[in-house]
PDB file of N, CA and C in Angstrom:
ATOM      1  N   UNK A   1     -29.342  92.655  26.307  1.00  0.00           N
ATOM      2  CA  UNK A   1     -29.561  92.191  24.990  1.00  0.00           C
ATOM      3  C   UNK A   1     -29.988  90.733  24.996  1.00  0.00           C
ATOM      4  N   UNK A   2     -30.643  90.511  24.016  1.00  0.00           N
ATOM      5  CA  UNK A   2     -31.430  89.078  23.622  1.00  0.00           C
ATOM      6  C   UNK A   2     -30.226  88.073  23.155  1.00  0.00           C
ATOM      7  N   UNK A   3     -29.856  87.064  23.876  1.00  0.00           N
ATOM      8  CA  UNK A   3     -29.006  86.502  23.044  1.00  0.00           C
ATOM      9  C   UNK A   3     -29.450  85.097  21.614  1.00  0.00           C
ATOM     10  N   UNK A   4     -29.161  84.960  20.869  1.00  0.00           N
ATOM     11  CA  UNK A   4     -29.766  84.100  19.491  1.00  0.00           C
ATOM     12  C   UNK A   4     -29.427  82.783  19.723  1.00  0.00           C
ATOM     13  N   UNK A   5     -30.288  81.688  19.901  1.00  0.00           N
ATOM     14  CA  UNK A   5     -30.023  80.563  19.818  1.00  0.00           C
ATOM     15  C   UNK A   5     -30.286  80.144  18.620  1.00  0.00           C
ATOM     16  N   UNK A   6     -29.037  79.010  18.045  1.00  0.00           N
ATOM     17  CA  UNK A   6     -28.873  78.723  17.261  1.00  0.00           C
ATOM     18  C   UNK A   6     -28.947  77.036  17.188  1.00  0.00           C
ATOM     19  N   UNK A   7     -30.090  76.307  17.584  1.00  0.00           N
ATOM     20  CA  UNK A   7     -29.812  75.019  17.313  1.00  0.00           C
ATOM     21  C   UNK A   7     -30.165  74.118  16.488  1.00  0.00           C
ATOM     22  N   UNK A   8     -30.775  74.752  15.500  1.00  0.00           N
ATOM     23  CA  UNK A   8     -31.228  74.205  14.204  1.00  0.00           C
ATOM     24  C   UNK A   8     -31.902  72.984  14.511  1.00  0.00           C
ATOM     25  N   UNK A   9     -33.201  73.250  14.924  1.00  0.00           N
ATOM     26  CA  UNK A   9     -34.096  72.696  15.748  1.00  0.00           C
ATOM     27  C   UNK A   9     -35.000  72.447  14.271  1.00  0.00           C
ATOM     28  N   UNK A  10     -35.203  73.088  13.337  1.00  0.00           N
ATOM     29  CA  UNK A  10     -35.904  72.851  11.895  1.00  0.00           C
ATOM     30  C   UNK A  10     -35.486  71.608  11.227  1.00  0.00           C
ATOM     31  N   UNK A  11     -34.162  71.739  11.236  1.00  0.00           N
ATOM     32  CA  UNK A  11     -32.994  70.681  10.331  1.00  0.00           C
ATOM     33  C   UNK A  11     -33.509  69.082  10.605  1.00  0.00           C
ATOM     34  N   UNK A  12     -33.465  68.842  11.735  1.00  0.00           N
ATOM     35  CA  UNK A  12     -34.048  67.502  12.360  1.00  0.00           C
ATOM     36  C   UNK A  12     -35.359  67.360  11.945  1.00  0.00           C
ATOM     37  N   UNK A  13     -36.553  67.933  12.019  1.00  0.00           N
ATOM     38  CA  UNK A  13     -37.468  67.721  11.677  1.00  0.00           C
ATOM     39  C   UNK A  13     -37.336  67.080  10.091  1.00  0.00           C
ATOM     40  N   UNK A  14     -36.624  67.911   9.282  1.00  0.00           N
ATOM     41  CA  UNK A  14     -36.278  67.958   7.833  1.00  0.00           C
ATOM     42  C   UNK A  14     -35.808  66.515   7.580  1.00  0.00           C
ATOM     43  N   UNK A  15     -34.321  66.271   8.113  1.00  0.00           N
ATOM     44  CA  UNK A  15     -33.963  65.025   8.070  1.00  0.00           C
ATOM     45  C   UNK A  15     -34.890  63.537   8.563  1.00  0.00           C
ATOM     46  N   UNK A  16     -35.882  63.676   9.580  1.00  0.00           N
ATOM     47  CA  UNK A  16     -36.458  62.490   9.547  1.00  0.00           C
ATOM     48  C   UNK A  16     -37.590  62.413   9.007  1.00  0.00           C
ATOM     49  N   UNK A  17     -38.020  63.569   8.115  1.00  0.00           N
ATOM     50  CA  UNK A  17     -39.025  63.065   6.549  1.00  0.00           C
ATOM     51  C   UNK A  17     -38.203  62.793   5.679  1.00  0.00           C
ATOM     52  N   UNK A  18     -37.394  63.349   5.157  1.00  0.00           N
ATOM     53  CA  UNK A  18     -36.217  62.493   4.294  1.00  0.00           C
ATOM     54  C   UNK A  18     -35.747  60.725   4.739  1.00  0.00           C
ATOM     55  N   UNK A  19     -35.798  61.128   5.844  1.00  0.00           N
ATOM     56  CA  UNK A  19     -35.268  59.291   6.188  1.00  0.00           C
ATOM     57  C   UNK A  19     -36.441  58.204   6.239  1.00  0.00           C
ATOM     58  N   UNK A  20     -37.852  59.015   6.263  1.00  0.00           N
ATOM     59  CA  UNK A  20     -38.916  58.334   6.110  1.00  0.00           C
ATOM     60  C   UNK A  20     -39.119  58.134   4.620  1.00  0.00           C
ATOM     61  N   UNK A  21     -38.681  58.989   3.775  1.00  0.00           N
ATOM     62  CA  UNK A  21     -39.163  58.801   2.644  1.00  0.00           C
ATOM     63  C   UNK A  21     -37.933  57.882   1.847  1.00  0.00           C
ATOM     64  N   UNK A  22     -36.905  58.007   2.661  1.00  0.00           N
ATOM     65  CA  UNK A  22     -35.924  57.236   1.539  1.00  0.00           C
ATOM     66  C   UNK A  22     -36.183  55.496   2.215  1.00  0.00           C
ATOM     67  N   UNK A  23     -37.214  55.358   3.689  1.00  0.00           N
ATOM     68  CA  UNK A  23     -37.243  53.725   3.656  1.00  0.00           C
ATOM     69  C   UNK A  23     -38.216  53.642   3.139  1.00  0.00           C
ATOM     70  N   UNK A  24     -39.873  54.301   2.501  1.00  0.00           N
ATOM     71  CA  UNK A  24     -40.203  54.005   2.084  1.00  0.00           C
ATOM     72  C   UNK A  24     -40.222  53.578   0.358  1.00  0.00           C
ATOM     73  N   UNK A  25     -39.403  54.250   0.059  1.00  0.00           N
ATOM     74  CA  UNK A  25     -38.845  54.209  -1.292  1.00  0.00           C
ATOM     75  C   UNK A  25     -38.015  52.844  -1.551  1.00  0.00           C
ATOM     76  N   UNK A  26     -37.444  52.883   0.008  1.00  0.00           N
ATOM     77  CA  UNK A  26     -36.676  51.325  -0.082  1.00  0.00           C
ATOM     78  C   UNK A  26     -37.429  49.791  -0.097  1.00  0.00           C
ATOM     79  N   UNK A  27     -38.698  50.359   0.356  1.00  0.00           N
ATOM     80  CA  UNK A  27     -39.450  49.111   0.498  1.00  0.00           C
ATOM     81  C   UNK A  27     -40.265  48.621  -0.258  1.00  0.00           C
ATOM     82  N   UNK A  28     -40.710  50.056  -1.585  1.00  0.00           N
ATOM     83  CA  UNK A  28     -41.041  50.078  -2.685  1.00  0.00           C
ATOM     84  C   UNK A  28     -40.373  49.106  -3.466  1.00  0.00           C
ATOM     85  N   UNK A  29     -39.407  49.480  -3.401  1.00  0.00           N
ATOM     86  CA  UNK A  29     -38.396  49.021  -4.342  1.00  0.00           C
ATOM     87  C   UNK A  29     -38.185  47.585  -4.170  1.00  0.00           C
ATOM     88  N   UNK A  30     -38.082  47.191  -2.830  1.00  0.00           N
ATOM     89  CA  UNK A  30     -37.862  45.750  -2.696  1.00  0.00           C
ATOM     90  C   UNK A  30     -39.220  45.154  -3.247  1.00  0.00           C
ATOM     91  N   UNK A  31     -40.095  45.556  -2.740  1.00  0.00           N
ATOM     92  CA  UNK A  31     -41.528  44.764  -3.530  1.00  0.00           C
ATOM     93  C   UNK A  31     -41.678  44.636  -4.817  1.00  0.00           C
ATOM     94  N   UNK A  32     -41.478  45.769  -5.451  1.00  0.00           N
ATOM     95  CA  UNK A  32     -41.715  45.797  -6.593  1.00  0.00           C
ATOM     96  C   UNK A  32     -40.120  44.443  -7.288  1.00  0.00           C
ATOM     97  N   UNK A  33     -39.105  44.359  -7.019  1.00  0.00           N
ATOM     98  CA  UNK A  33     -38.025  43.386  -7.464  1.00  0.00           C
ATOM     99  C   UNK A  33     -38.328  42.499  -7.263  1.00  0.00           C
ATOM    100  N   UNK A  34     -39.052  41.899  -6.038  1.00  0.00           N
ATOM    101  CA  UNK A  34     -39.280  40.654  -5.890  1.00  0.00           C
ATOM    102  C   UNK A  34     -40.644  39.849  -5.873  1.00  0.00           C
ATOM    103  N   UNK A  35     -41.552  40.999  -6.735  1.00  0.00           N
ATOM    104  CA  UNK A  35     -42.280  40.497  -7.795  1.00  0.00           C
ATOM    105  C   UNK A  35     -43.340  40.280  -6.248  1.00  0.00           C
ATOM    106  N   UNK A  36     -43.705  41.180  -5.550  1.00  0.00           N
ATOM    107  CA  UNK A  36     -44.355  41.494  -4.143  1.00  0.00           C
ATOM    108  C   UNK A  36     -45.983  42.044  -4.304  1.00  0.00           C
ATOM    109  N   UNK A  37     -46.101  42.971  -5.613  1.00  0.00           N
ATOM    110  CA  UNK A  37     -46.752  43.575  -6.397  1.00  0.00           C
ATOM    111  C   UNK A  37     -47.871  42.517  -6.841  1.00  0.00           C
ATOM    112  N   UNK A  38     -47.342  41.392  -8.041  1.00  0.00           N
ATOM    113  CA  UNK A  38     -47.772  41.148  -8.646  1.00  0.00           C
ATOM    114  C   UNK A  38     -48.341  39.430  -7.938  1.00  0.00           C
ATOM    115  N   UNK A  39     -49.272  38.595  -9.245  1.00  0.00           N
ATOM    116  CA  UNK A  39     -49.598  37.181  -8.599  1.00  0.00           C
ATOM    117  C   UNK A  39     -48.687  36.750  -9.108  1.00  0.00           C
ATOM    118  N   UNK A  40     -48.374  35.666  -9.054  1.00  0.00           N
ATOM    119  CA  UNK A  40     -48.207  34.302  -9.252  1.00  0.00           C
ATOM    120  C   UNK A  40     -48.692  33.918 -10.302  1.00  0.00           C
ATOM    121  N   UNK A  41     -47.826  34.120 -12.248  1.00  0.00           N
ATOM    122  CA  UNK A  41     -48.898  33.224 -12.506  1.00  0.00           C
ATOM    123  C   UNK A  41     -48.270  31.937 -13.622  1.00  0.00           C
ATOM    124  N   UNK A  42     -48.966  30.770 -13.754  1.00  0.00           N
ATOM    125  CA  UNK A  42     -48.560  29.795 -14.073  1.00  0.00           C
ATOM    126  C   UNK A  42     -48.826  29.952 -15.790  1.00  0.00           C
ATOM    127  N   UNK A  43     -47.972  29.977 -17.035  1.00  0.00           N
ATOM    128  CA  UNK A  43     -47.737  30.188 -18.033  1.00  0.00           C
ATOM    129  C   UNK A  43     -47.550  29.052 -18.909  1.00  0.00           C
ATOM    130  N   UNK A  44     -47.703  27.849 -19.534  1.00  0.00           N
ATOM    131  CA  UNK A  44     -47.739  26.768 -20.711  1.00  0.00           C
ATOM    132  C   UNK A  44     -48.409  27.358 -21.830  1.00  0.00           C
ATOM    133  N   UNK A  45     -47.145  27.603 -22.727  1.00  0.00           N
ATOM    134  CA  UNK A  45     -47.528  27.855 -24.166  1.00  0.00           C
ATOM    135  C   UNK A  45     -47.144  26.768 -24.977  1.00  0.00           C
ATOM    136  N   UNK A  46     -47.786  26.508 -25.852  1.00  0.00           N
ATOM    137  CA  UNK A  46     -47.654  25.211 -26.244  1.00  0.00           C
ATOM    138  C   UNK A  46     -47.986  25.636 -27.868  1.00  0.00           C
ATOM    139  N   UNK A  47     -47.270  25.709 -28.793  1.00  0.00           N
ATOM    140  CA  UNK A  47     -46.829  26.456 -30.001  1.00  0.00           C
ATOM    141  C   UNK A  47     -46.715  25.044 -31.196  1.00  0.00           C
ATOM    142  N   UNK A  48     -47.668  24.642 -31.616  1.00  0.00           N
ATOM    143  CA  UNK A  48     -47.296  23.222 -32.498  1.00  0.00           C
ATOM    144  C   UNK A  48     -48.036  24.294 -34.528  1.00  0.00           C
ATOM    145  N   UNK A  49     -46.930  24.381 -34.939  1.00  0.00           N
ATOM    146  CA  UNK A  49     -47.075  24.538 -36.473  1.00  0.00           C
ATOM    147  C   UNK A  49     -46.506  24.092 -37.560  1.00  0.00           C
ATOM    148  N   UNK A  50     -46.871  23.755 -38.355  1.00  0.00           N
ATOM    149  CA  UNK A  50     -46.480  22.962 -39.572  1.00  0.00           C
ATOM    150  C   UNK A  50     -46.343  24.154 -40.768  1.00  0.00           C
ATOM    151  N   UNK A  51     -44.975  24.044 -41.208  1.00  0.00           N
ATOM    152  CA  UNK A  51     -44.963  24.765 -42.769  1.00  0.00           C
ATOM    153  C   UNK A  51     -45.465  24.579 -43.560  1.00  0.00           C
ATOM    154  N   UNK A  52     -46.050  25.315 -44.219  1.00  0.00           N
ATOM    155  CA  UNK A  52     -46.546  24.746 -45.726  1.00  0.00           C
ATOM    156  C   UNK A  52     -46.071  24.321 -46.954  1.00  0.00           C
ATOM    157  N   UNK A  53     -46.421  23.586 -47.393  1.00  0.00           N
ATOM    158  CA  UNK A  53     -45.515  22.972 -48.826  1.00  0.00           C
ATOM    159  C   UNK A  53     -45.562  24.321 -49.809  1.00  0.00           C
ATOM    160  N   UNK A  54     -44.059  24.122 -50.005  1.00  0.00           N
ATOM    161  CA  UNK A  54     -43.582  25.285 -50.933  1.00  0.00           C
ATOM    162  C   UNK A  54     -44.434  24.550 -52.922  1.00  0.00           C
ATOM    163  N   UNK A  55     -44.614  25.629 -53.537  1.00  0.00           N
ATOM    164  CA  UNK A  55     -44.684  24.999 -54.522  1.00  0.00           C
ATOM    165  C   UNK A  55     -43.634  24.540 -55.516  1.00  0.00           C
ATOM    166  N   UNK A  56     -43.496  23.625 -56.621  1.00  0.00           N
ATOM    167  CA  UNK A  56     -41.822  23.039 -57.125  1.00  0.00           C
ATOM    168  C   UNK A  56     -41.966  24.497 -58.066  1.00  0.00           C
ATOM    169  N   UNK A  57     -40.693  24.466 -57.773  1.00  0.00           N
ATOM    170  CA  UNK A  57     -39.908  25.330 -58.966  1.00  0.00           C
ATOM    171  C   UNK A  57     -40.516  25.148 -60.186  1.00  0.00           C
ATOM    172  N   UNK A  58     -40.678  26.119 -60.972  1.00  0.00           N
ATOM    173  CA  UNK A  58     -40.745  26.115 -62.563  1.00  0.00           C
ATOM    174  C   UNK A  58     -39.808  25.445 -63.081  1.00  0.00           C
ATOM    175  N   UNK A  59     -39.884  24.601 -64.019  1.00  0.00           N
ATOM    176  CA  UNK A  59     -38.600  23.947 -65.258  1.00  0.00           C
ATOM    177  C   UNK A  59     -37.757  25.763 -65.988  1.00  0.00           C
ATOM    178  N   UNK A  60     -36.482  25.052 -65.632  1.00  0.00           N
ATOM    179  CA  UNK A  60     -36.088  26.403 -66.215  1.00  0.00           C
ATOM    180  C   UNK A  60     -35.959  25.767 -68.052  1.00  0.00           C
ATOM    181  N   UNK A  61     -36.050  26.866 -68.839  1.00  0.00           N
ATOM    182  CA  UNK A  61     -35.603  26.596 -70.287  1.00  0.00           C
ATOM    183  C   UNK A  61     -33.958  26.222 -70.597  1.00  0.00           C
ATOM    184  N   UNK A  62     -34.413  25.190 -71.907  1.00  0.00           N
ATOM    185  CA  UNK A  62     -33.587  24.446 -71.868  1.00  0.00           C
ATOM    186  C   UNK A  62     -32.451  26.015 -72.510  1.00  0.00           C
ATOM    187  N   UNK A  63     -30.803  25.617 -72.498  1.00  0.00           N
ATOM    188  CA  UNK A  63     -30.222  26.458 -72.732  1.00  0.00           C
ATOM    189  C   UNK A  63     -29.687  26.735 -74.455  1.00  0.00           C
ATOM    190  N   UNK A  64     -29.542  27.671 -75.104  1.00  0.00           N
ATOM    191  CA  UNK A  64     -29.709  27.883 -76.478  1.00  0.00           C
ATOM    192  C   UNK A  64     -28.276  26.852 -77.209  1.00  0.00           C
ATOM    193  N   UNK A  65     -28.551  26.439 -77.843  1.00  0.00           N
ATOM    194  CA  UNK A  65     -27.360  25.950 -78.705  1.00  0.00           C
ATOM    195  C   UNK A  65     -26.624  26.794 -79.387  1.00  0.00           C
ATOM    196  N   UNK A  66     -24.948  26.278 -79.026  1.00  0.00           N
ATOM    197  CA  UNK A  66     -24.147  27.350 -79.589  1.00  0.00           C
ATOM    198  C   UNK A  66     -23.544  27.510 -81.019  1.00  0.00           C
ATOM    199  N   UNK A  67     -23.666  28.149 -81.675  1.00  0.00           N
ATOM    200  CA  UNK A  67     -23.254  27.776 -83.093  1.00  0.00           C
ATOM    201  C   UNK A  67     -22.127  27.214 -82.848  1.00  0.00           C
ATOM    202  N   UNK A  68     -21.872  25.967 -84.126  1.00  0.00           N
ATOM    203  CA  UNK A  68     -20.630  26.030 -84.352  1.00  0.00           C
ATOM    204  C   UNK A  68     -20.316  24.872 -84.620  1.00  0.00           C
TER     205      UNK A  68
END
């Protein structure tokens, strides 16, 4: 009789695309946090505005006299 080897000779293969994909994911990740991705860029906003003059209030009416 044939005897069955069993050494899960598949499994390994399996595990070191998984371990490839979880450092590349890791290195993704670091680039992208530490801003690896993107430039450099230099930002001065400079925001100068003046309100506008409100107009004066209306005179309110004078108040009614009370009998008496």
């Amino acid at each position: 009789m044939a005897e069955e080897s069993k050494s899960g000779g598949g499994n390994s293969g399996l595990a070191f695309i998984v371990g490839a994909l979880v450092v590349v994911v890791a290195v993704l990740a670091f680039m992208m946090f530490s801003g690896g991705f993107t430039q450099k860029k230099s930002v001065d906003v400079d925001i100068t505005a003046t309100a506008p003059k409100l107009p004066d209030a209306p005179k309110l009416p004078e108040a009614p006299k009370s009998p008496g």
